[in-house]
Protein backbone atom coordinates (compact mmCIF):
# COMPACT_ATOMS: atom_id res chain seq x y z
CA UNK A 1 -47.20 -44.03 19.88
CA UNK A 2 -50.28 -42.28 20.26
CA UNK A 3 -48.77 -39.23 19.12
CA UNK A 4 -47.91 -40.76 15.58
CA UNK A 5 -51.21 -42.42 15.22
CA UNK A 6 -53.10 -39.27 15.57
CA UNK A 7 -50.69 -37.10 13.45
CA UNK A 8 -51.43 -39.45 10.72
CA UNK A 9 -55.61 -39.28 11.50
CA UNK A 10 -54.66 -35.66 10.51
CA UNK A 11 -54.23 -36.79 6.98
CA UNK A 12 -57.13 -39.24 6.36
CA UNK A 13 -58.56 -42.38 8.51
CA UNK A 14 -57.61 -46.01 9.75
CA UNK A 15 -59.44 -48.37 11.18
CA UNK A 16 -58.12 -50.49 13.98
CA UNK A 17 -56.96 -53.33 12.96
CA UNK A 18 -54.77 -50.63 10.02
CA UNK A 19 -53.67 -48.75 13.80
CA UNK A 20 -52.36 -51.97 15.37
CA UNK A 21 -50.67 -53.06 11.97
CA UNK A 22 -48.91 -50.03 11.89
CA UNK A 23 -48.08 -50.39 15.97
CA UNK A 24 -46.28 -53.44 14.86
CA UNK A 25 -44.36 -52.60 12.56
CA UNK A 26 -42.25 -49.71 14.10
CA UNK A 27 -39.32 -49.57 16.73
CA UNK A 28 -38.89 -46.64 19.34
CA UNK A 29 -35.69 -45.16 19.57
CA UNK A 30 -34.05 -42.78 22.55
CA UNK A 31 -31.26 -41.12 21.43
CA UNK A 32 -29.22 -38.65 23.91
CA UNK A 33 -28.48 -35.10 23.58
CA UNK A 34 -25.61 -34.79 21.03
CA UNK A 35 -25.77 -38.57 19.64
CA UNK A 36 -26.01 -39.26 16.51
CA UNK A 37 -28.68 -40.63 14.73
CA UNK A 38 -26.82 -40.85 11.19
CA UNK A 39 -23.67 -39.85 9.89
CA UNK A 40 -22.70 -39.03 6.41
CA UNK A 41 -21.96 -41.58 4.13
CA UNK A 42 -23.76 -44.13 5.76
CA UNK A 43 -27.54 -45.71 4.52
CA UNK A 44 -30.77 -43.88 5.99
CA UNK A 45 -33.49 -46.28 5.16
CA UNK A 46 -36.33 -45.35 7.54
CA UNK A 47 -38.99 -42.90 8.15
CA UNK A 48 -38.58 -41.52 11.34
CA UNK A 49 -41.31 -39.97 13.69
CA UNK A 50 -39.57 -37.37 16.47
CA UNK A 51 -42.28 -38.20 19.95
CA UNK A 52 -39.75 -35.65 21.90
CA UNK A 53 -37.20 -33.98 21.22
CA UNK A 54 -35.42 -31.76 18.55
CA UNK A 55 -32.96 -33.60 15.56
CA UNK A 56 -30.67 -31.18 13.90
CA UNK A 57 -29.65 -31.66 10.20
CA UNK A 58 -26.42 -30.44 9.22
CA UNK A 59 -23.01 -31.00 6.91
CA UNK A 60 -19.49 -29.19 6.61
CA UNK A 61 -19.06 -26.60 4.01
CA UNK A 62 -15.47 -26.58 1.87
CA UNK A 63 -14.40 -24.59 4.14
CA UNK A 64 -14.72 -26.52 7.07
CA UNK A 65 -17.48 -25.21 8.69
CA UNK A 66 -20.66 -27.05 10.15
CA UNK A 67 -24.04 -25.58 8.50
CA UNK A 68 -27.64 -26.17 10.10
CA UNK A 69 -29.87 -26.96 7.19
CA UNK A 70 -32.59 -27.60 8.90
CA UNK A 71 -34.24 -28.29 12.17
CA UNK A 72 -36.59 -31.48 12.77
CA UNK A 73 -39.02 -30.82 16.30
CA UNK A 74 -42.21 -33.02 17.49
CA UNK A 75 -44.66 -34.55 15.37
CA UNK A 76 -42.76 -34.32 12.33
CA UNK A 77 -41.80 -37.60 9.95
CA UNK A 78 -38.14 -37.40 8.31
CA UNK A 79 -37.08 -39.75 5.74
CA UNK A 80 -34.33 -39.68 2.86
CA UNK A 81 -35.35 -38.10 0.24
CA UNK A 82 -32.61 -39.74 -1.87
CA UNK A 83 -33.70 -43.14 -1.38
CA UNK A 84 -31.08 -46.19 -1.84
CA UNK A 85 -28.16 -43.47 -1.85
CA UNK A 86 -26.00 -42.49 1.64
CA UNK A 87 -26.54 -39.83 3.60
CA UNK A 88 -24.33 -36.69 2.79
CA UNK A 89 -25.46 -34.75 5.96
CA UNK A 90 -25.35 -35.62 9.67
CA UNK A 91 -28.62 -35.87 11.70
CA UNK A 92 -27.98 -35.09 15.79
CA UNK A 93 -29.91 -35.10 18.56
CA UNK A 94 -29.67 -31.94 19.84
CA UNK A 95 -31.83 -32.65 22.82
CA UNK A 96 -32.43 -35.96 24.54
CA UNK A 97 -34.91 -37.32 21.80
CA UNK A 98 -37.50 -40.53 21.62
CA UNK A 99 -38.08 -41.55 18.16
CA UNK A 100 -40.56 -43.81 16.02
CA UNK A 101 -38.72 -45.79 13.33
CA UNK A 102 -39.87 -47.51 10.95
CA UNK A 103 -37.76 -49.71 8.48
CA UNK A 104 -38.19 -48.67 4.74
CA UNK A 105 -39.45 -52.39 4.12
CA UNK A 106 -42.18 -52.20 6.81
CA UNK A 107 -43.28 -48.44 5.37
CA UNK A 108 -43.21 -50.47 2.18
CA UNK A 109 -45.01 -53.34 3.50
CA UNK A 110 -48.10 -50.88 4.98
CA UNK A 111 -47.95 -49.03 1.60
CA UNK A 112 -48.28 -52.33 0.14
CA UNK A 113 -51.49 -53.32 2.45
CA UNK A 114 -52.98 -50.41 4.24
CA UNK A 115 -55.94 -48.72 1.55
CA UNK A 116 -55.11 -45.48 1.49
CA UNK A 117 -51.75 -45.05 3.24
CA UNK A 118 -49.91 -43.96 0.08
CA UNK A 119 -52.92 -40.91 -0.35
CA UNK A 120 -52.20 -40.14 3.65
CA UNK A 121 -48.36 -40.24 3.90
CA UNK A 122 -48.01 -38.19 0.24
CA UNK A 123 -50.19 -35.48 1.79
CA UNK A 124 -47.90 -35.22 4.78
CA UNK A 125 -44.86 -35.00 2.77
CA UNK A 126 -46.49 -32.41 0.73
CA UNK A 127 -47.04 -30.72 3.80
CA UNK A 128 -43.54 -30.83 5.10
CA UNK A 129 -41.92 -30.21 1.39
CA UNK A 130 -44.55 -26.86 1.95
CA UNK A 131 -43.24 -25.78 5.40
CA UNK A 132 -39.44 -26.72 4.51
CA UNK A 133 -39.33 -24.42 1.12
CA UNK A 134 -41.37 -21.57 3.31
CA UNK A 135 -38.83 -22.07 6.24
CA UNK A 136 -36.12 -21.57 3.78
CA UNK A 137 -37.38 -18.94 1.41
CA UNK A 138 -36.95 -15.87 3.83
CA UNK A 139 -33.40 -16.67 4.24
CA UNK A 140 -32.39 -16.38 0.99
CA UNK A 141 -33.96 -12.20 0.41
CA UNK A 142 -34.06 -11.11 3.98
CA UNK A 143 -31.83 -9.31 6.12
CA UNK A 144 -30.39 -11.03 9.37
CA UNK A 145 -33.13 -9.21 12.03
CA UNK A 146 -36.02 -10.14 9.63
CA UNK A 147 -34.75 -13.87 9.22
CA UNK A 148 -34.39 -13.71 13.16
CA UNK A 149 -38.22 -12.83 13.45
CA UNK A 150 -39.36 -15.08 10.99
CA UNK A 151 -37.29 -18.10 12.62
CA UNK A 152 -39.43 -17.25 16.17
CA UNK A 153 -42.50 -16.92 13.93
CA UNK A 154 -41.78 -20.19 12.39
CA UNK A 155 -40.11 -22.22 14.72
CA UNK A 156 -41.87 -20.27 18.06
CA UNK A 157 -40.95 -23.73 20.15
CA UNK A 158 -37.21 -23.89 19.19
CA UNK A 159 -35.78 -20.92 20.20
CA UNK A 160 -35.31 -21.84 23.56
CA UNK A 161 -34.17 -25.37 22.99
CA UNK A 162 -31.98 -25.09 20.25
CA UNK A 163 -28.44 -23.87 21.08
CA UNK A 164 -27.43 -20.37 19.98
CA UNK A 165 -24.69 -21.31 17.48
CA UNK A 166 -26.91 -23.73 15.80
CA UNK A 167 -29.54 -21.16 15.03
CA UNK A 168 -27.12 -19.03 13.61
CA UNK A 169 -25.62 -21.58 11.68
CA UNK A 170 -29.27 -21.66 10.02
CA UNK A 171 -29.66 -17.97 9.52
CA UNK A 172 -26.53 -17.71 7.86
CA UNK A 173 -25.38 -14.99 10.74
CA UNK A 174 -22.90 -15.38 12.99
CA UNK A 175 -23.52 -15.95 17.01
CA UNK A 176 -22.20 -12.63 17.41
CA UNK A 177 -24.38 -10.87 15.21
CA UNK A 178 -27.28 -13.14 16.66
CA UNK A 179 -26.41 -12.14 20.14
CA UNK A 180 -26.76 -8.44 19.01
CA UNK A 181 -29.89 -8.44 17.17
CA UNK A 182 -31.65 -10.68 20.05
CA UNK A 183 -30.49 -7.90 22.48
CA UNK A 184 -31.85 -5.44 19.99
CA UNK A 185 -35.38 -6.86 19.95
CA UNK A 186 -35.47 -7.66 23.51
């Protein structure tokens, strides 16, 4: 909890009594490697803090094939950005992960009291809109090697921790061509 309430210092301050409000009103969550947090076509209505652990967004192409859109580490808050409308992608746990959740009616309900909390959570979802579209950008112009390197540069905890075919899957490369250029940079 700690964790969450210092990530959000980051973006402006809260006194106390603000800290213990928002204590309150959340719910921790452990979910194992490979679970599940949402599937498609079901409801997403929280914002979700990852404490530990890595969450992997992804969906099936029309050709059947799974896609990584995008990776979700430590210290990061997720929500739906389509709120009131189901999910279309899955979110897994692709490490043993412990979560903060909080309810879209209790986010509303600390929008709705906390001073301020509306000017600190827009400037961390401007942040994260900023790191998602520079994440992204380099894999739509560069060549597979390049969008290798940038992944490490971006990402320098995941590579590690995040299976092989999954990073692919993001890069738009196949795990054989991954394998290669990794052994090529080595």
């Amino acid at each position: 909890m700690e964790e969450l309430i210092n990530y959000l210092l980051l973006f402006g301050n809260l006194n106390q009594q603000q800290i213990e409000l928002i204590k309150n009103r959340t719910t921790e969550l452990q979910l194992k490697k490979d679970e599940y947090f949402i599937e498609p076509g079901k409801m997403f209505n929280h914002v979700v803090f990852t404490l530990e652990g890595i969450l992997r967004i992804s969906y099936y192409n029309n050709k059947g094939e799974e896609i990584t859109k995008y990776f979700v580490d430590e210290n990061h808050l997720m929500t739906n950005p389509y709120k009131g409308e189901p999910m279309t992608e899955y979110i897994q746990a692709i490490t043993n992960c412990k979560l903060i959740v909080f309810s879209q009616k209790d986010w509303n309900d600390l929008s709705n009291t906390i001073v301020g909390w509306d000017t600190i959570t827009d400037k961390i979802f401007q942040k994260a809109l900023v790191e998602k579209l520079d994440r992204r950008s380099s894999l739509v112009s560069e060549d597979a090697t390049t969008r290798y390197l940038t992944f490490l540069e971006k990402f320098p905890t995941l590579a590690n921790r995040v299976p092989l075919a999954y990073i692919a899957s993001y890069l738009g490369i196949t795990q054989q061509s991954l394998s290669r250029i990794r052994k090529n940079i080595r």
